[in-house]
Protein backbone atom coordinates (compact mmCIF):
# COMPACT_ATOMS: atom_id res chain seq x y z
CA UNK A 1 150.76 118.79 104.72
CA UNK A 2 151.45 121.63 102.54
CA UNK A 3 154.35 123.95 103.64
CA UNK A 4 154.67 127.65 103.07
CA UNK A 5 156.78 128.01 99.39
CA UNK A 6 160.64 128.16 101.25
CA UNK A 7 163.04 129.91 99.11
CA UNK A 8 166.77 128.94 98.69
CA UNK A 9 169.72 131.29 97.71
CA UNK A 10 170.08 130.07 93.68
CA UNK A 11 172.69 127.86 92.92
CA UNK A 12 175.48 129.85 91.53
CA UNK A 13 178.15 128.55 88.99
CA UNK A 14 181.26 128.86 91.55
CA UNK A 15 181.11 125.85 93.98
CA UNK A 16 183.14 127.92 96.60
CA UNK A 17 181.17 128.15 100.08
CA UNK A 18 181.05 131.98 99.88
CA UNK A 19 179.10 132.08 96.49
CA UNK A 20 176.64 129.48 97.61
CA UNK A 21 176.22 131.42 101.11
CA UNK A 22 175.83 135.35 99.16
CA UNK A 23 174.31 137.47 96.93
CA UNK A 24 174.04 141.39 95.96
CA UNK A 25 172.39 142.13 92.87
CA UNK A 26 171.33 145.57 91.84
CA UNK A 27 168.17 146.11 92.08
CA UNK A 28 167.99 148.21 88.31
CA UNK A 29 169.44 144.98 87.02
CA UNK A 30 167.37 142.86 88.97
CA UNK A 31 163.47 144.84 87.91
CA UNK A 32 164.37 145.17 84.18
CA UNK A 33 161.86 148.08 84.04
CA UNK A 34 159.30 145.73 85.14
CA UNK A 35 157.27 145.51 88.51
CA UNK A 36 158.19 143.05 90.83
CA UNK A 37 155.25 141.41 92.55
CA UNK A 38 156.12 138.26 95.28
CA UNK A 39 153.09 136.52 96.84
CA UNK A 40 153.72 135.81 100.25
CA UNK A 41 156.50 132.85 101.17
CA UNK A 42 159.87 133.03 103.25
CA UNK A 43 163.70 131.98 103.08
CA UNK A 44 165.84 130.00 104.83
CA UNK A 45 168.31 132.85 104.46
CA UNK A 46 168.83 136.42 105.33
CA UNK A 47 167.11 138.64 102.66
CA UNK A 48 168.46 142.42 103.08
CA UNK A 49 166.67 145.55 100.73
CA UNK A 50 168.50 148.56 100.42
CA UNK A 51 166.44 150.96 98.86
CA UNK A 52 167.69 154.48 97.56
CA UNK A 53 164.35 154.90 95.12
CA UNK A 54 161.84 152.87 95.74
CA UNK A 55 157.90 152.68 95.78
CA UNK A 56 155.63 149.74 95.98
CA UNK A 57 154.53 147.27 99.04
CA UNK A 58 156.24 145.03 101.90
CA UNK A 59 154.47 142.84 104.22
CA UNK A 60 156.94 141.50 106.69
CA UNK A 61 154.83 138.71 109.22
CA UNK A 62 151.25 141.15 108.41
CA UNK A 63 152.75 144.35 109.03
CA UNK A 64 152.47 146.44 106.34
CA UNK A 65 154.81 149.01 104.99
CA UNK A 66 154.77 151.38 102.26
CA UNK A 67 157.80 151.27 100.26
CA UNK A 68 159.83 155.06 100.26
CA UNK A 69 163.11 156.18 98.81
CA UNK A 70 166.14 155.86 101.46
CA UNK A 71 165.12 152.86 103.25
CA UNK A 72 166.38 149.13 104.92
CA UNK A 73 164.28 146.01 104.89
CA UNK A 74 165.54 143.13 107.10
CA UNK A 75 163.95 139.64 106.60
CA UNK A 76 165.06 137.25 108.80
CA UNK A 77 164.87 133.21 108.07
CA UNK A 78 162.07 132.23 109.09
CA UNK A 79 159.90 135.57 108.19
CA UNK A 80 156.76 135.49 105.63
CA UNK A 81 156.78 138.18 103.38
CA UNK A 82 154.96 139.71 100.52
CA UNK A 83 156.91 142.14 97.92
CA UNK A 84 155.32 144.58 95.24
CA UNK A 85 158.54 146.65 94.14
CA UNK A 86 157.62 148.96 91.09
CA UNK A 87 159.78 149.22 88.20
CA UNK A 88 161.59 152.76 88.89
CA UNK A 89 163.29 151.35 92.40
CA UNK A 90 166.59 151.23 92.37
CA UNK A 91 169.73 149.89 95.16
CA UNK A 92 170.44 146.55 96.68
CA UNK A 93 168.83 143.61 97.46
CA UNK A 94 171.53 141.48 99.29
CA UNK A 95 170.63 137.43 100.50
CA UNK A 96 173.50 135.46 102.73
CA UNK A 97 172.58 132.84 104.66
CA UNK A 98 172.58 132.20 108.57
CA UNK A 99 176.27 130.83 107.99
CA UNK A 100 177.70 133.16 106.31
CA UNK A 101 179.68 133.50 109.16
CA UNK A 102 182.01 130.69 110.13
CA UNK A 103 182.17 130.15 113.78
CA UNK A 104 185.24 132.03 114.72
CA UNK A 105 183.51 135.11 113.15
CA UNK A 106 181.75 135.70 116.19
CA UNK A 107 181.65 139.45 116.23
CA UNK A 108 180.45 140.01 112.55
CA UNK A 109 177.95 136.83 113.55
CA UNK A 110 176.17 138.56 116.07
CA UNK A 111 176.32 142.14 114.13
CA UNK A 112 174.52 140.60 111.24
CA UNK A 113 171.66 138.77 114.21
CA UNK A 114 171.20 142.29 115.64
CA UNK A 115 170.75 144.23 112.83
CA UNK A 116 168.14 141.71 111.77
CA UNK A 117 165.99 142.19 114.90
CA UNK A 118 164.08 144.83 113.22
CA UNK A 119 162.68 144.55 110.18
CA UNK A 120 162.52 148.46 108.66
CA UNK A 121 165.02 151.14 109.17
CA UNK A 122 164.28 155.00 107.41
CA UNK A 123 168.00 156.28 107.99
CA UNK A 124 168.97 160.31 107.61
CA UNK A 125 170.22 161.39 103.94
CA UNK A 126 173.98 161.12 105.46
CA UNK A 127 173.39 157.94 106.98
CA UNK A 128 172.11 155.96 103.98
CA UNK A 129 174.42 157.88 102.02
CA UNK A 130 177.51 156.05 104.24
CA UNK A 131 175.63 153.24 103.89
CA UNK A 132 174.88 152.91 99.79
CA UNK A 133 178.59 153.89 99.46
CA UNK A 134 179.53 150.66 101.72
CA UNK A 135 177.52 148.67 99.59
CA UNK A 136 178.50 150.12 96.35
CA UNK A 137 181.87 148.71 97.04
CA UNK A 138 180.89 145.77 98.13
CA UNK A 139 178.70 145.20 94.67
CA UNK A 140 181.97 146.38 92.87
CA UNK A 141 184.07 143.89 94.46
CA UNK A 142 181.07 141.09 93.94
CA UNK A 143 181.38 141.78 90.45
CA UNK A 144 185.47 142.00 89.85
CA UNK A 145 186.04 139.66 92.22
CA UNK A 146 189.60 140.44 92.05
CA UNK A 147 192.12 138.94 95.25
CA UNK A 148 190.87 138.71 98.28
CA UNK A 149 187.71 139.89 97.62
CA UNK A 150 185.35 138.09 99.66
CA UNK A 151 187.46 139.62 103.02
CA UNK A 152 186.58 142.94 101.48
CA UNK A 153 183.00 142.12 100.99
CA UNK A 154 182.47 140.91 104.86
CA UNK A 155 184.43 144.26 105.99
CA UNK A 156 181.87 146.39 103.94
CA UNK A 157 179.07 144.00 105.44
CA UNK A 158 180.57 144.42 108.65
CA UNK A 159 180.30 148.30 108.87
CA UNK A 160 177.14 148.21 106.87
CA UNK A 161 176.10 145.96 110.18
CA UNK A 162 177.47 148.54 112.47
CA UNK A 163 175.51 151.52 110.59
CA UNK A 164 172.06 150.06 110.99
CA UNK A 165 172.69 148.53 114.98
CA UNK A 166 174.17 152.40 115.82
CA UNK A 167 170.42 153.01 113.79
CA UNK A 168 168.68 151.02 116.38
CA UNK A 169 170.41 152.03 119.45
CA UNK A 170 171.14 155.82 118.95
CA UNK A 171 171.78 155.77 122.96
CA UNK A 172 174.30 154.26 124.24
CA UNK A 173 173.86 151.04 125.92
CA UNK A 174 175.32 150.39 128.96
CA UNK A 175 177.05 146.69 130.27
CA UNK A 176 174.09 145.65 132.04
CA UNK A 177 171.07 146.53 128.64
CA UNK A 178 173.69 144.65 126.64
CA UNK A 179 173.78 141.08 128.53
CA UNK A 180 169.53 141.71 128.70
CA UNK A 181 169.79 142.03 124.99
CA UNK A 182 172.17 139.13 124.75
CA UNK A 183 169.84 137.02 126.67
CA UNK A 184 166.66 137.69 124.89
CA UNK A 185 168.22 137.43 121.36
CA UNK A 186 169.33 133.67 122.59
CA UNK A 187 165.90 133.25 123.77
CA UNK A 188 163.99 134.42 120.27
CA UNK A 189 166.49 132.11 118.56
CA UNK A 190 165.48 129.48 120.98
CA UNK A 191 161.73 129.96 120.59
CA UNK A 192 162.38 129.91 116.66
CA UNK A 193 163.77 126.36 117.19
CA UNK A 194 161.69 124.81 119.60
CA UNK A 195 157.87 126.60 118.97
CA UNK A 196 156.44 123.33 117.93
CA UNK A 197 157.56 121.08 121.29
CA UNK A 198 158.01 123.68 124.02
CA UNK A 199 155.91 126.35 124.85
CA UNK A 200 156.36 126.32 128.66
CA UNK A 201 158.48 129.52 130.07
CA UNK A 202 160.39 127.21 132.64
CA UNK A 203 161.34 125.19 129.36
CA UNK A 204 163.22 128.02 127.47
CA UNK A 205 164.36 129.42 131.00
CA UNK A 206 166.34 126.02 131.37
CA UNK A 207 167.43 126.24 127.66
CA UNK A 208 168.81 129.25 128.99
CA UNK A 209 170.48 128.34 132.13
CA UNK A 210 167.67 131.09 133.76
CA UNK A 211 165.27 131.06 136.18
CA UNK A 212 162.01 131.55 134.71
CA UNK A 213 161.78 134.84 137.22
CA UNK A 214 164.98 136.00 135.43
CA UNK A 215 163.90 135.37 132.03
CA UNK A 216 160.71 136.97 132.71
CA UNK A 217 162.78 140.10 133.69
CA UNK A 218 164.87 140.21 130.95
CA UNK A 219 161.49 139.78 128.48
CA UNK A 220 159.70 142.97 130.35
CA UNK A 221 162.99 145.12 130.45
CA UNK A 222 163.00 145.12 126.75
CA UNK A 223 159.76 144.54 125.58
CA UNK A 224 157.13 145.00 128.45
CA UNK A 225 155.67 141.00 127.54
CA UNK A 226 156.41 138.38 129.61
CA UNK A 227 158.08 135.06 128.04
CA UNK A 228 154.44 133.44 128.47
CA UNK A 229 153.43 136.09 125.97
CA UNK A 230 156.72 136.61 123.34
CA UNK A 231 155.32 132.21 122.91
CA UNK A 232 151.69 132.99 122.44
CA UNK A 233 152.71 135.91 119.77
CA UNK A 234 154.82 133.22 118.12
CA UNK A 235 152.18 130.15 118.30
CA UNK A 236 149.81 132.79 116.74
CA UNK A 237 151.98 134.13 114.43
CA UNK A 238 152.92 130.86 112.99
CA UNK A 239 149.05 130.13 112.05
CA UNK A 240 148.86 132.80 110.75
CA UNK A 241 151.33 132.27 108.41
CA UNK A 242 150.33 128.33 107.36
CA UNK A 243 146.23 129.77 107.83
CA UNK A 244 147.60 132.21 104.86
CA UNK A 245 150.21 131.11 103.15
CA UNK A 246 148.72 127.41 102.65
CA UNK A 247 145.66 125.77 102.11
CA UNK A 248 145.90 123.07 104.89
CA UNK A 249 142.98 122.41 107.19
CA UNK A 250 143.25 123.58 110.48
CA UNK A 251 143.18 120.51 111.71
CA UNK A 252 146.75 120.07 110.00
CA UNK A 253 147.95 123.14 111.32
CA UNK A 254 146.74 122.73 114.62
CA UNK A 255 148.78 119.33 114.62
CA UNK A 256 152.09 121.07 112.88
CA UNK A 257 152.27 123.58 115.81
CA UNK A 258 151.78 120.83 118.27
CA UNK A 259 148.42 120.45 119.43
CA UNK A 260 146.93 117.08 119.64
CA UNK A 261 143.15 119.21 120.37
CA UNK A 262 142.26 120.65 117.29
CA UNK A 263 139.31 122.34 119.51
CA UNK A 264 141.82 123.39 121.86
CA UNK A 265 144.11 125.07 119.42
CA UNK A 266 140.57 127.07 117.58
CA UNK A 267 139.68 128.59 120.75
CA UNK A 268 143.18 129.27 121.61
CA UNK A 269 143.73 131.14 118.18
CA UNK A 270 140.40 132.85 118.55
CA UNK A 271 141.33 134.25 122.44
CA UNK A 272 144.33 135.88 120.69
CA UNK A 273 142.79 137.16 117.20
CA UNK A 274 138.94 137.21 117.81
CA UNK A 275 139.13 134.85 114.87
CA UNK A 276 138.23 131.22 114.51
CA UNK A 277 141.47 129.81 112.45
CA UNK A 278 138.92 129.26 108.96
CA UNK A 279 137.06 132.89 109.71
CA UNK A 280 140.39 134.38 109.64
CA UNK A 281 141.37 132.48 106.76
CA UNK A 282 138.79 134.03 104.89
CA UNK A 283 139.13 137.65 105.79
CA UNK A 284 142.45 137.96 106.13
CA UNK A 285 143.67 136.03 102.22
């Protein structure tokens, strides 16, 4: 079966573990004066824009944004995406990988997780101009690599982290939203690791150590879906990448999310779309 084009962060001539887990490359550098156009695929890493010209395209999982000036794009692994970036854009594009981390970097862990739950952030002129200065440095130190550098690097990433979550959550958040966030980012992470066997609500509640009542709150405090739903969106949202992305039959597809019925999984699809899987294949590419 034909898999949606993965992309890896490029081999780089140090062998350390930090060059082979990050990347910041100026975006200038990167274009050339020439257009960059990226048909849709995904990474198995964490692929960060930071855009203080920019004009052009993004499709992050078939939502659609048009690229401004003063702007954040988070892609998580996992994501499909589609890129037109015209030639005049200028800033960061930064790629480090789900371990970037080690695990006693728990803090700066779950910093980078959060600020990857959304995908676009449109900061105010002083707040992307903290953050391009953060980054500057960090690109300065990429580049010198003088001692100690890579600690500098993850304290820039750090606040750069901080910058965009204090983006998203401009109120505070009391004890009690933070262990429902908590809760719901272990059960997305969950859901992206287990879509294609479990897709039962008492399965992920388990997972969890929840009742399925309790994970069902949690899932409705924050996003007014119940965990029945948050799977459905990701069953469909898978398809619709492979339906896309691929040309597989649906009969493959319907057998690489899980489903034994192909007839099953086409009026399944169609409940949630108003598509069959091959008319929305052919409206939709």
């Amino acid at each position: 079966m034909e898999k949606i084009p993965v992309r890896h962060i490029k081999s780089s001539s140090e062998k350390t573990d930090f060059a082979q887990n990050f990347s910041i490359r100026n975006i200038q550098d990167l274009l050339s004066g020439k257009d960059l156009i990226q048909d849709l695929h995904r990474h198995d890493f964490f692929h960060i824009l930071v855009l203080q010209k920019g004009s052009g395209f993004h499709s992050i999982d078939f939502k659609n944004y048009d690229i401004k000036d003063a702007v954040v794009f988070f892609v998580r692994p996992g994501q499909a995406h589609q890129l037109q970036l015209h030639a005049e854009s200028s800033g960061y594009m930064i790629r480090l990988s789900a371990d970037f981390y080690s695990s006693d970097d728990k803090t700066l862990s779950s910093f980078l997780r959060k600020s990857g739950i959304q995908n676009y952030y449109s900061p105010d002129e002083n707040k992307f101009r903290k953050i391009l200065s953060v980054l500057d440095s960090a690109f300065q130190e990429y580049n010198d690599k003088q001692d100690n550098y890579t600690e500098v690097i993850k304290a820039n990433l750090g606040v750069f982290f901080i910058e965009i979550i204090r983006e998203q959550n401009k109120n505070p958040t009391d004890k009690t939203n933070l262990y429902t966030q908590e809760r719901l980012e272990e059960f997305q992470a969950l859901l992206e690791k287990h879509l294609f066997t479990h897709k039962q609500t008492a399965d992920y509640a388990e997972m969890l150590h929840l009742t399925s009542y309790q994970l069902n709150a949690v899932t409705k405090t924050l996003l007014n879906k119940t965990a029945s739903e948050l799977i459905t969106e990701a069953v469909i949202l898978e398809s619709k990448r492979y339906l896309l992305a691929t040309a597989n039959q649906v009969s493959q597809i319907a057998g690489y999310m899980g489903y034994d019925d192909v007839s099953y999984f086409i009026r399944f699809f169609k409940k949630y779309t108003g598509f069959s899987p091959e008319i929305f294949r052919q409206n939709f590419k």
